[in-house]
PDB file of N, CA and C in Angstrom:
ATOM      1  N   UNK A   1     -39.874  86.548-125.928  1.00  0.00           N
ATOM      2  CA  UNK A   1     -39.196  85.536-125.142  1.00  0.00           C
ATOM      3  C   UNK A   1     -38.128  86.202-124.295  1.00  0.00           C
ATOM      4  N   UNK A   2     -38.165  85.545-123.044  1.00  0.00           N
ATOM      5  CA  UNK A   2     -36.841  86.595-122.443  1.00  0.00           C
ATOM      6  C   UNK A   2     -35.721  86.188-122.294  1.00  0.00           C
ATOM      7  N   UNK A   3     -34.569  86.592-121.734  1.00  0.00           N
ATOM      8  CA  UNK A   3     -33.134  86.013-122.300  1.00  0.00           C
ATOM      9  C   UNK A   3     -32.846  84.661-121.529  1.00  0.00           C
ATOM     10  N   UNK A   4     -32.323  84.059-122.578  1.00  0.00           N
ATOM     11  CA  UNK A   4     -31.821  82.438-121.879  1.00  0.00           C
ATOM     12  C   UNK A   4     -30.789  82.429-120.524  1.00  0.00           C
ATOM     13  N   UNK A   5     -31.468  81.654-119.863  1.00  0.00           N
ATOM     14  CA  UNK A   5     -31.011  81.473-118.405  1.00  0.00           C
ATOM     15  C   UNK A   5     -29.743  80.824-118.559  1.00  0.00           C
ATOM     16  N   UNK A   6     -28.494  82.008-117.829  1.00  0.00           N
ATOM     17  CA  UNK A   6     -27.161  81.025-117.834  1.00  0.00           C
ATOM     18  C   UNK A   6     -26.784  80.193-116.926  1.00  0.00           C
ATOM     19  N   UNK A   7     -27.987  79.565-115.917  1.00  0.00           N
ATOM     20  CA  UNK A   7     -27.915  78.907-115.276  1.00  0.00           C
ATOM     21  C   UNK A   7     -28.234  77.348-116.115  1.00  0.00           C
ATOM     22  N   UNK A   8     -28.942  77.198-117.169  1.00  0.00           N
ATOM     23  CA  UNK A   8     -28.878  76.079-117.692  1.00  0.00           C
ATOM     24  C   UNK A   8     -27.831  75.788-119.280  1.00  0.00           C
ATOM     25  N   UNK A   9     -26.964  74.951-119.039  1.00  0.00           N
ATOM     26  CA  UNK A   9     -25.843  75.120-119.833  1.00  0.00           C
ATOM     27  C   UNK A   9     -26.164  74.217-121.275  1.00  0.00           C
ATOM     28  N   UNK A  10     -25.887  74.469-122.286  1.00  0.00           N
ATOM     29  CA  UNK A  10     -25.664  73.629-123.672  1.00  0.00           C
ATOM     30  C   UNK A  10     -26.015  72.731-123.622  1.00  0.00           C
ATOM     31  N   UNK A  11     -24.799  72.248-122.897  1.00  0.00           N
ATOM     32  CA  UNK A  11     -24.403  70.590-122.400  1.00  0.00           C
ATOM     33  C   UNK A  11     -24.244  70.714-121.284  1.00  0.00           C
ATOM     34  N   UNK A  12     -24.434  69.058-121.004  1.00  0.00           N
ATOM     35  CA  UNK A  12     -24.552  68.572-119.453  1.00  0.00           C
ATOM     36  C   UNK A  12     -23.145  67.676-119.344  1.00  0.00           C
ATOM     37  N   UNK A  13     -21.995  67.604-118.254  1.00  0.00           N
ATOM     38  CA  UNK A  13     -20.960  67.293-118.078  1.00  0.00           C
ATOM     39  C   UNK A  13     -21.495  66.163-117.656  1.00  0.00           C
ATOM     40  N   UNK A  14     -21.081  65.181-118.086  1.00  0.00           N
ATOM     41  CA  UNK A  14     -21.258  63.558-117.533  1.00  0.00           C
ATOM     42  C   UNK A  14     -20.525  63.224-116.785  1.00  0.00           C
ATOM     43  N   UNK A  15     -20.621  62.691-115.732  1.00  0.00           N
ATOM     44  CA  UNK A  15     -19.590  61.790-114.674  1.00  0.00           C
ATOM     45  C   UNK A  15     -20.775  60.634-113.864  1.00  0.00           C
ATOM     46  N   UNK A  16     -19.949  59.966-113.350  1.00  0.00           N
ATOM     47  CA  UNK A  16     -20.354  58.853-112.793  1.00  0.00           C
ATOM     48  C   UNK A  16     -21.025  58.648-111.671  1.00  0.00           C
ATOM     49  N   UNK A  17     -20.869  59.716-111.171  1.00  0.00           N
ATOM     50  CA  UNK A  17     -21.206  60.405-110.035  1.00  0.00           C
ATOM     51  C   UNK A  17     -22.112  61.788-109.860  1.00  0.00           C
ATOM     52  N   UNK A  18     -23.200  62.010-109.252  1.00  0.00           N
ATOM     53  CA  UNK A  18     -24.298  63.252-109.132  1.00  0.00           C
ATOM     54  C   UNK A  18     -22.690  64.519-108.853  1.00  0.00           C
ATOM     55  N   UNK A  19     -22.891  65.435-109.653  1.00  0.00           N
ATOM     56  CA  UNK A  19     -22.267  66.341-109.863  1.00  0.00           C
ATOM     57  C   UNK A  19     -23.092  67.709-109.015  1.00  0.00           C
ATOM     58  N   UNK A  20     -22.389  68.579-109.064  1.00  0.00           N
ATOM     59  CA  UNK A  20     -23.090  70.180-108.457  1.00  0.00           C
ATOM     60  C   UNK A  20     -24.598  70.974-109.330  1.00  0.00           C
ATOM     61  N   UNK A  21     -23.471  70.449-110.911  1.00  0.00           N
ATOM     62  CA  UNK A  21     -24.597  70.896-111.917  1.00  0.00           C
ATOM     63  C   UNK A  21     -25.580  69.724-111.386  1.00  0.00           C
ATOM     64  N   UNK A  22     -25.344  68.518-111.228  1.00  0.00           N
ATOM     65  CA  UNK A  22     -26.853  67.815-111.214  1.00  0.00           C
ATOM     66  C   UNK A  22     -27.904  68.237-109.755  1.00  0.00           C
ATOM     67  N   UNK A  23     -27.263  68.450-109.047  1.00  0.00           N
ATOM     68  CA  UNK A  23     -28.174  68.901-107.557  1.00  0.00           C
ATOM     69  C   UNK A  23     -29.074  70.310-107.736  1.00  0.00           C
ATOM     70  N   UNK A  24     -28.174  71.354-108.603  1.00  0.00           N
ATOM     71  CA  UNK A  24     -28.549  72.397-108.670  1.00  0.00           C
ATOM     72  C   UNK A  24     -29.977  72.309-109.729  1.00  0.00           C
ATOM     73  N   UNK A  25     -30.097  71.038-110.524  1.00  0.00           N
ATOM     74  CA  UNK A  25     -30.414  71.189-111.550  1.00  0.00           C
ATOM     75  C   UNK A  25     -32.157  70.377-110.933  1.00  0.00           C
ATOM     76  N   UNK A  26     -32.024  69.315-110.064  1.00  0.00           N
ATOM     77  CA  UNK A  26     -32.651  68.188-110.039  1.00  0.00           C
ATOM     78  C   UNK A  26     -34.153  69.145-109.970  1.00  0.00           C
ATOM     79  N   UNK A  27     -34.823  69.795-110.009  1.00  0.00           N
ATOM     80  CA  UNK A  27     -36.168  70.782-110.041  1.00  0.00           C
ATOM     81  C   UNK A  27     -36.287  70.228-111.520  1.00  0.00           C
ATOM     82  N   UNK A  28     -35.179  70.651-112.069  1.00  0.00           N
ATOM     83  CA  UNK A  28     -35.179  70.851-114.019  1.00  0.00           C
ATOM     84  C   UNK A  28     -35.557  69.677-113.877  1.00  0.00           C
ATOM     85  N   UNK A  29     -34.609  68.645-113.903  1.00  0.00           N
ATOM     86  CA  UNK A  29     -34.596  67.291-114.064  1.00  0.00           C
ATOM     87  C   UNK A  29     -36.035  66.573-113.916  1.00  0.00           C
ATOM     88  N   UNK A  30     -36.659  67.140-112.413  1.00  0.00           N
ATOM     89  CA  UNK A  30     -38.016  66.554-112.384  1.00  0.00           C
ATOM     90  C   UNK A  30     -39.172  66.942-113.201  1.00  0.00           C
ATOM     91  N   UNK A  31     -38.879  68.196-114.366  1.00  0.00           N
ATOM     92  CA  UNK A  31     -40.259  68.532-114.521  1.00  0.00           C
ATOM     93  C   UNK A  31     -39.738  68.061-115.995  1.00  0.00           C
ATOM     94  N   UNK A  32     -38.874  67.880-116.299  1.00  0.00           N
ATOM     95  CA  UNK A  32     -38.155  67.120-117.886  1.00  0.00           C
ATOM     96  C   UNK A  32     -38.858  65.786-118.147  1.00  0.00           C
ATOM     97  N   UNK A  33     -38.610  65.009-116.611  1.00  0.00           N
ATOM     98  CA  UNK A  33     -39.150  63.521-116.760  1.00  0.00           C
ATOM     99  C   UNK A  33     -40.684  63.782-116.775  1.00  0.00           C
ATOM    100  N   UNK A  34     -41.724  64.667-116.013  1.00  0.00           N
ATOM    101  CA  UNK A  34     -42.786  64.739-115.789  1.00  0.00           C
ATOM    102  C   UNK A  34     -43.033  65.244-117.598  1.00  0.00           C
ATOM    103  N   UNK A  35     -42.468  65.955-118.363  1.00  0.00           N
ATOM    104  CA  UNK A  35     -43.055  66.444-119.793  1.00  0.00           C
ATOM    105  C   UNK A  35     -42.771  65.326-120.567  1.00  0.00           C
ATOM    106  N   UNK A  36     -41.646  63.911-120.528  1.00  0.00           N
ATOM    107  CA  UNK A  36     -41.729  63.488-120.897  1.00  0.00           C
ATOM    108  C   UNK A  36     -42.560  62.181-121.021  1.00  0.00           C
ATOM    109  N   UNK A  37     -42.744  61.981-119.521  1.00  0.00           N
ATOM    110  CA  UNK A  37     -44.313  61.210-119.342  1.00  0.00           C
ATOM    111  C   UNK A  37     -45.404  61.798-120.222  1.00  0.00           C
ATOM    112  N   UNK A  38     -45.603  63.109-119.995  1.00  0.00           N
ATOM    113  CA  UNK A  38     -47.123  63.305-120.709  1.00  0.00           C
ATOM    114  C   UNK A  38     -46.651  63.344-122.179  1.00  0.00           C
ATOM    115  N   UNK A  39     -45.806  62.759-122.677  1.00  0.00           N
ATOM    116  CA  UNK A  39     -45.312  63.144-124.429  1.00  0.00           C
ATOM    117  C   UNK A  39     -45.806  64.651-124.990  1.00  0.00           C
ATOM    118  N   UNK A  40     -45.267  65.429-124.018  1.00  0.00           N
ATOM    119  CA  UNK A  40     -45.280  66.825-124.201  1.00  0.00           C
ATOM    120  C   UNK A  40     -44.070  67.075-125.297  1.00  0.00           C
ATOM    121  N   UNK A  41     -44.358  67.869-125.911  1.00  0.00           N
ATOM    122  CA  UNK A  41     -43.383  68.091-127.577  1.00  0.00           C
ATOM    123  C   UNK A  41     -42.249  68.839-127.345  1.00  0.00           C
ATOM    124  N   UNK A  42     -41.432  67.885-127.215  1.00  0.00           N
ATOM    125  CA  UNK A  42     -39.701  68.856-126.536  1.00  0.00           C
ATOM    126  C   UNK A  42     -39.348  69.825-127.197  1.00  0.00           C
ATOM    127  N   UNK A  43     -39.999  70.712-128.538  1.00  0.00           N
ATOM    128  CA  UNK A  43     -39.626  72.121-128.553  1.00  0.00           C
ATOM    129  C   UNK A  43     -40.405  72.928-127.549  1.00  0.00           C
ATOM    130  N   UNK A  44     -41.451  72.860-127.293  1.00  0.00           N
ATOM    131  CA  UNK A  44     -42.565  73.423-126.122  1.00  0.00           C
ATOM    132  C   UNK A  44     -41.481  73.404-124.499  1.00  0.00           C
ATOM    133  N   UNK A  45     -40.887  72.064-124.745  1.00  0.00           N
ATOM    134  CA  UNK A  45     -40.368  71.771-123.131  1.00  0.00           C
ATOM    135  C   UNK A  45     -39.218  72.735-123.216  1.00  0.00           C
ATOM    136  N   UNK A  46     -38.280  72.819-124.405  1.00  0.00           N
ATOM    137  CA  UNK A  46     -36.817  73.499-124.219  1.00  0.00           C
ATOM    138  C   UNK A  46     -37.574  74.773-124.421  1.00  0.00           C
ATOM    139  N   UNK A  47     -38.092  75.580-124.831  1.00  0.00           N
ATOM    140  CA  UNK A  47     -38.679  76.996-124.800  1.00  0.00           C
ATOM    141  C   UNK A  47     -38.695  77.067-123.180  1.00  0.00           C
ATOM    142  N   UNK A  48     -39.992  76.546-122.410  1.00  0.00           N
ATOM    143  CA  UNK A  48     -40.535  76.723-120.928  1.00  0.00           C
ATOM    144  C   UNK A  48     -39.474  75.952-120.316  1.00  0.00           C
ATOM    145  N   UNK A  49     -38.398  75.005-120.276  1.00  0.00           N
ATOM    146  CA  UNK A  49     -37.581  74.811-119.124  1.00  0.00           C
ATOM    147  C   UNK A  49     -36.777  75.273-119.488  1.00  0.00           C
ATOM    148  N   UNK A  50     -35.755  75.224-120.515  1.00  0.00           N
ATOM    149  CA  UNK A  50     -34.681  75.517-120.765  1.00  0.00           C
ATOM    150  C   UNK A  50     -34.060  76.680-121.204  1.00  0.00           C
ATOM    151  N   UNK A  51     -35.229  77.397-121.922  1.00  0.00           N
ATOM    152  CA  UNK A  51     -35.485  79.184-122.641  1.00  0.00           C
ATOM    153  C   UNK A  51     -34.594  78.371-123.454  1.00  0.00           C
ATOM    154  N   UNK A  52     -34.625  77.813-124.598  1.00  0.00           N
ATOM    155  CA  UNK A  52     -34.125  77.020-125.685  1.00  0.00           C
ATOM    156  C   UNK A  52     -35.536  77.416-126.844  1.00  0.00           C
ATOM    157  N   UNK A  53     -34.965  78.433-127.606  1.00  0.00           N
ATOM    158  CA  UNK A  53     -35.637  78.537-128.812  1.00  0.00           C
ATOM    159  C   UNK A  53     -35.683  77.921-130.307  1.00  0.00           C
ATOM    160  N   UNK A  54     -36.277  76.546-129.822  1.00  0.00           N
ATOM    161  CA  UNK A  54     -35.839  75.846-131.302  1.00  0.00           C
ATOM    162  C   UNK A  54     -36.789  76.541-133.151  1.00  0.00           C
ATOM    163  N   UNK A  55     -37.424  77.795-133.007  1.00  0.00           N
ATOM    164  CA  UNK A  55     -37.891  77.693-133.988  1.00  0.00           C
ATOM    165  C   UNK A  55     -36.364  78.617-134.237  1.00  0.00           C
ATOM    166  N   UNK A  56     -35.693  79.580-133.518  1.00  0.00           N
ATOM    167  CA  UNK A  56     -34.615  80.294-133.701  1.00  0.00           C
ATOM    168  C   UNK A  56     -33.152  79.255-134.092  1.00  0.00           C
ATOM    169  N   UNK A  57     -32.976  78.392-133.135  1.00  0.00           N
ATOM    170  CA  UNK A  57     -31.713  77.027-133.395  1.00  0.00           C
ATOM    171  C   UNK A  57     -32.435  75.608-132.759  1.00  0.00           C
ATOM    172  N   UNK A  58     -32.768  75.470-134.120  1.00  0.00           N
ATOM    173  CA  UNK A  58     -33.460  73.801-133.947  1.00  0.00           C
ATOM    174  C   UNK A  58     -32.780  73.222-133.117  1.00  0.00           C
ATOM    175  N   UNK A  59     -31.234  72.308-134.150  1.00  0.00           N
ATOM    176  CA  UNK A  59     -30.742  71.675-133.526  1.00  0.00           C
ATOM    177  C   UNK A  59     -29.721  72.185-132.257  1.00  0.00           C
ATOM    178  N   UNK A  60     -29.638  73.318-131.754  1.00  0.00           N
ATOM    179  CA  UNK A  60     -28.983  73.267-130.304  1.00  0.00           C
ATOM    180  C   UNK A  60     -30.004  73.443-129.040  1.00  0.00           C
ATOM    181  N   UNK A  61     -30.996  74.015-129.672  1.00  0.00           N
ATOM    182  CA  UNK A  61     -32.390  73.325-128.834  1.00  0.00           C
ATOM    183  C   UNK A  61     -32.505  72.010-128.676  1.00  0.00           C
ATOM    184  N   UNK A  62     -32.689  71.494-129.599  1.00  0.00           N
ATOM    185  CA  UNK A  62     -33.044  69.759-129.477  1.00  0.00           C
ATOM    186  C   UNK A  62     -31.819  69.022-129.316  1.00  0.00           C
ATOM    187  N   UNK A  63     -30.274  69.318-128.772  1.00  0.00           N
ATOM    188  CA  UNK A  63     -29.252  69.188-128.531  1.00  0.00           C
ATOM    189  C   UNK A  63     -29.215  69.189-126.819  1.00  0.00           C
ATOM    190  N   UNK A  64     -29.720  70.337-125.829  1.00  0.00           N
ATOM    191  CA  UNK A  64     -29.679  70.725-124.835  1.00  0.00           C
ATOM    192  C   UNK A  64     -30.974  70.176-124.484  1.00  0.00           C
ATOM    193  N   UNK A  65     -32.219  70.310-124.710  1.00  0.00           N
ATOM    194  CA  UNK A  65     -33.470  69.455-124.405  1.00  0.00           C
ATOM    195  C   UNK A  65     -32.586  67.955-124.627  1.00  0.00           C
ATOM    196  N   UNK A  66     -32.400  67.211-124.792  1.00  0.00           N
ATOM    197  CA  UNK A  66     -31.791  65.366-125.266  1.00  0.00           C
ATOM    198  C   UNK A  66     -30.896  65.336-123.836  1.00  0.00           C
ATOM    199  N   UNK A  67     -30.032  66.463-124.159  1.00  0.00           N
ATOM    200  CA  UNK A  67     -29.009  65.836-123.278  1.00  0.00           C
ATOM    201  C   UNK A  67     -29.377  66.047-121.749  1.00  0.00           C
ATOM    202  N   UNK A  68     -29.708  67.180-121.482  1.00  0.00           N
ATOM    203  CA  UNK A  68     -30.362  67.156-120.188  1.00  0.00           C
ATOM    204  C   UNK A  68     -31.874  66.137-119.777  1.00  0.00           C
ATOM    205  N   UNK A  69     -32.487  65.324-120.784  1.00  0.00           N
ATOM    206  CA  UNK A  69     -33.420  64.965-120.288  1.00  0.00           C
ATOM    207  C   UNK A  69     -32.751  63.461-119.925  1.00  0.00           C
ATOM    208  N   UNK A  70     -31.457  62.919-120.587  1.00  0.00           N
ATOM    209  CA  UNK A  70     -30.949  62.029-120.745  1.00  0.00           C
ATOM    210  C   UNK A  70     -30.049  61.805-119.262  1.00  0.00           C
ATOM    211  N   UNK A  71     -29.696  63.071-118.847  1.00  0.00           N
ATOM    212  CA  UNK A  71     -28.909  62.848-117.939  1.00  0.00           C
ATOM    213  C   UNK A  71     -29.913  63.227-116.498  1.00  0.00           C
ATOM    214  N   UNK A  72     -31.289  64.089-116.941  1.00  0.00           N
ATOM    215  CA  UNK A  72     -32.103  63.293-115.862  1.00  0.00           C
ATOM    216  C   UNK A  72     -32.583  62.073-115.835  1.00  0.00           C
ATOM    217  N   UNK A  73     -32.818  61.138-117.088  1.00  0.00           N
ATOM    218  CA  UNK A  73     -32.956  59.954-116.985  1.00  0.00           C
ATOM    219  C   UNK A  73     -31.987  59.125-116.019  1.00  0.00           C
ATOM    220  N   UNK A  74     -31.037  59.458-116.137  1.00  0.00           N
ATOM    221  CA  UNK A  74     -29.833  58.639-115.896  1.00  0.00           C
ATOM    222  C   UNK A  74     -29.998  58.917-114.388  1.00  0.00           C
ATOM    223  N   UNK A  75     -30.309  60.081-113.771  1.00  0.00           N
ATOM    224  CA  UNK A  75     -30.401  60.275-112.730  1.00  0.00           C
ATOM    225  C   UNK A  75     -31.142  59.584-111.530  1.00  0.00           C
ATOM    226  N   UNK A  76     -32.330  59.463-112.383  1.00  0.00           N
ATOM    227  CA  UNK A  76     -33.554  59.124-112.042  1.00  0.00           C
ATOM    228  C   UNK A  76     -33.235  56.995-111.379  1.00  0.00           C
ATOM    229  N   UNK A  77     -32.582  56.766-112.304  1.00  0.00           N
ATOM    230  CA  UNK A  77     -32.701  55.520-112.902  1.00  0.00           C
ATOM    231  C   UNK A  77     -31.256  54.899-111.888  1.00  0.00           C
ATOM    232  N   UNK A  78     -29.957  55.452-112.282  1.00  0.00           N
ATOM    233  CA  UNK A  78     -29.125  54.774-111.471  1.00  0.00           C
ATOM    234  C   UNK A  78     -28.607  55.457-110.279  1.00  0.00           C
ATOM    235  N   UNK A  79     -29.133  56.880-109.788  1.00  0.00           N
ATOM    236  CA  UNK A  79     -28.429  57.940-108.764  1.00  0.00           C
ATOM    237  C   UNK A  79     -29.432  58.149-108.170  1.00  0.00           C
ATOM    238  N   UNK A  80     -30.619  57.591-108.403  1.00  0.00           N
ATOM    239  CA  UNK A  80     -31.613  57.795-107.179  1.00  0.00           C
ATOM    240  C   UNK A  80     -31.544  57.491-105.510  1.00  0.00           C
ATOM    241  N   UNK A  81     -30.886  56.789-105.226  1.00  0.00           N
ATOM    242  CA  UNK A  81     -30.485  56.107-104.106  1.00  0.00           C
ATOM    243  C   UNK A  81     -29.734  57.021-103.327  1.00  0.00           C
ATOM    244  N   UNK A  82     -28.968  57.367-104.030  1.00  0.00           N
ATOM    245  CA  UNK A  82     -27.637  58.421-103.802  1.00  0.00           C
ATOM    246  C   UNK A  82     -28.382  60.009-103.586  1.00  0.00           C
ATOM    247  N   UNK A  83     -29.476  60.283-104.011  1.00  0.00           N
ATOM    248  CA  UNK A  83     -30.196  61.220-103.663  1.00  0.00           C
ATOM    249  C   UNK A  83     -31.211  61.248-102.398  1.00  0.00           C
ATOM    250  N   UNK A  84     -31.760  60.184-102.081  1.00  0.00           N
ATOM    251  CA  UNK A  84     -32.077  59.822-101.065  1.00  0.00           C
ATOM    252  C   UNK A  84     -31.481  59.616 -99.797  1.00  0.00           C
ATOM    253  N   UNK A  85     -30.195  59.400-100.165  1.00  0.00           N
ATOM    254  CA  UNK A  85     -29.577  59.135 -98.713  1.00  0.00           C
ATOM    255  C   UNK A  85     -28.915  61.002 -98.396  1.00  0.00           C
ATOM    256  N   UNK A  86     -28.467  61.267 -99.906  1.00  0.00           N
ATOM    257  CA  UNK A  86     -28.178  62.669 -99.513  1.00  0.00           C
ATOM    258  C   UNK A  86     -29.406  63.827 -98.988  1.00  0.00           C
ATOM    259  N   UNK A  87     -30.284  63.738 -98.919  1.00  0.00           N
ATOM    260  CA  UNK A  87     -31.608  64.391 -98.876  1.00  0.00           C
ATOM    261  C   UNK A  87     -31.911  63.819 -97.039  1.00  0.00           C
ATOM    262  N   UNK A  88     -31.876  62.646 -96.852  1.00  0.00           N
ATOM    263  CA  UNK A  88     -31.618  62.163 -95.386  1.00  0.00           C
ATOM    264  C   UNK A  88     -30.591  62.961 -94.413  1.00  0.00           C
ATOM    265  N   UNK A  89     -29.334  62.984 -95.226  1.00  0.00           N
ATOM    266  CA  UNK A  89     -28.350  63.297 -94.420  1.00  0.00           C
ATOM    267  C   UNK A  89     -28.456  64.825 -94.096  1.00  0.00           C
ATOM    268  N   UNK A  90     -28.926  65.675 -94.956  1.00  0.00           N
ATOM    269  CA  UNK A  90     -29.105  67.153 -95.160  1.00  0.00           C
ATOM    270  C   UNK A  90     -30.344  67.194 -94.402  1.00  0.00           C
ATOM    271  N   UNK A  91     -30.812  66.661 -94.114  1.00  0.00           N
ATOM    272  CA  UNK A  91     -32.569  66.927 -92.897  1.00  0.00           C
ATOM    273  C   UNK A  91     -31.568  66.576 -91.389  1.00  0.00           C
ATOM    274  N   UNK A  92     -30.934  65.244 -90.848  1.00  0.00           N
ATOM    275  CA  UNK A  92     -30.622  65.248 -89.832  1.00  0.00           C
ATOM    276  C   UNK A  92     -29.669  66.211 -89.545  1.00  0.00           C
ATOM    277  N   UNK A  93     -28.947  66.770 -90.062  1.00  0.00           N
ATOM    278  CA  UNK A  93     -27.556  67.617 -90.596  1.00  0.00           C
ATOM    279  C   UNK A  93     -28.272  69.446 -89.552  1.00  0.00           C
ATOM    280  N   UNK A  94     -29.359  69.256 -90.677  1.00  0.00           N
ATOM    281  CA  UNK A  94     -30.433  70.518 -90.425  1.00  0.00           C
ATOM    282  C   UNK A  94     -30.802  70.172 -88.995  1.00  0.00           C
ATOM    283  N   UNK A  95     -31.582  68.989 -88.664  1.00  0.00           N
ATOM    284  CA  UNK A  95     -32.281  68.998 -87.335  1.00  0.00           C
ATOM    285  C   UNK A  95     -31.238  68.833 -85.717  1.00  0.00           C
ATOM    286  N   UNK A  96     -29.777  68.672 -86.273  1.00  0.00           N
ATOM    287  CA  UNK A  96     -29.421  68.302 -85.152  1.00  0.00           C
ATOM    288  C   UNK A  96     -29.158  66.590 -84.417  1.00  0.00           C
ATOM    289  N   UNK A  97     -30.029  65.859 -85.507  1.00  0.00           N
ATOM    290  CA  UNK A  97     -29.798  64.397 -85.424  1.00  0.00           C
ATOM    291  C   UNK A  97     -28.779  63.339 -85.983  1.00  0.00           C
ATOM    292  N   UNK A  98     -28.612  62.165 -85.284  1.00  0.00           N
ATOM    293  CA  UNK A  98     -27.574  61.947 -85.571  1.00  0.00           C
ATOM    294  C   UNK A  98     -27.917  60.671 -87.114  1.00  0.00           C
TER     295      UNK A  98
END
């Protein structure tokens, strides 16, 4: 297994608002919700997304898999909107439009 990425953290900082960690993250976020659609077995998911070795630390594997899939839920569910308009604004931003 190769060394855990310090780009994905423990824990996920909650706020009310899409954070830096959440933009940087939203790739993670989408393929979290996509493993959890197929009821793919979240030690399998925190190994391949997270480099989270739960046969090595169960529970801070299944600690960091929860909370990040929770706060892509959350994402998904009440900050979607807010991603969309930001994803709009960053294309006209890019193209020159107003």
């Amino acid at each position: 297994m190769g060394a855990i990425d310090p780009a994905v953290a423990d824990h996920v900082c909650w706020a009310d608002t899409l954070t830096a960690y959440d933009e940087a993250h939203l790739l993670l976020y989408l393929r979290l919700l996509d493993a959890e659609a197929a009821k793919a077995d979240w030690r399998e998911v925190a190994r391949i997304l997270l480099n989270r070795d739960a046969s090595v630390d169960p529970e801070g594997a299944l600690r960091c898999w929860s909370a990040h899939l929770k706060r892509a839920q959350w994402v998904a569910e009440i900050r979607y909107d807010e991603l969309l308009r930001s994803a709009g604004d960053d294309r006209r931003s890019k193209s020159g439009n107003p």
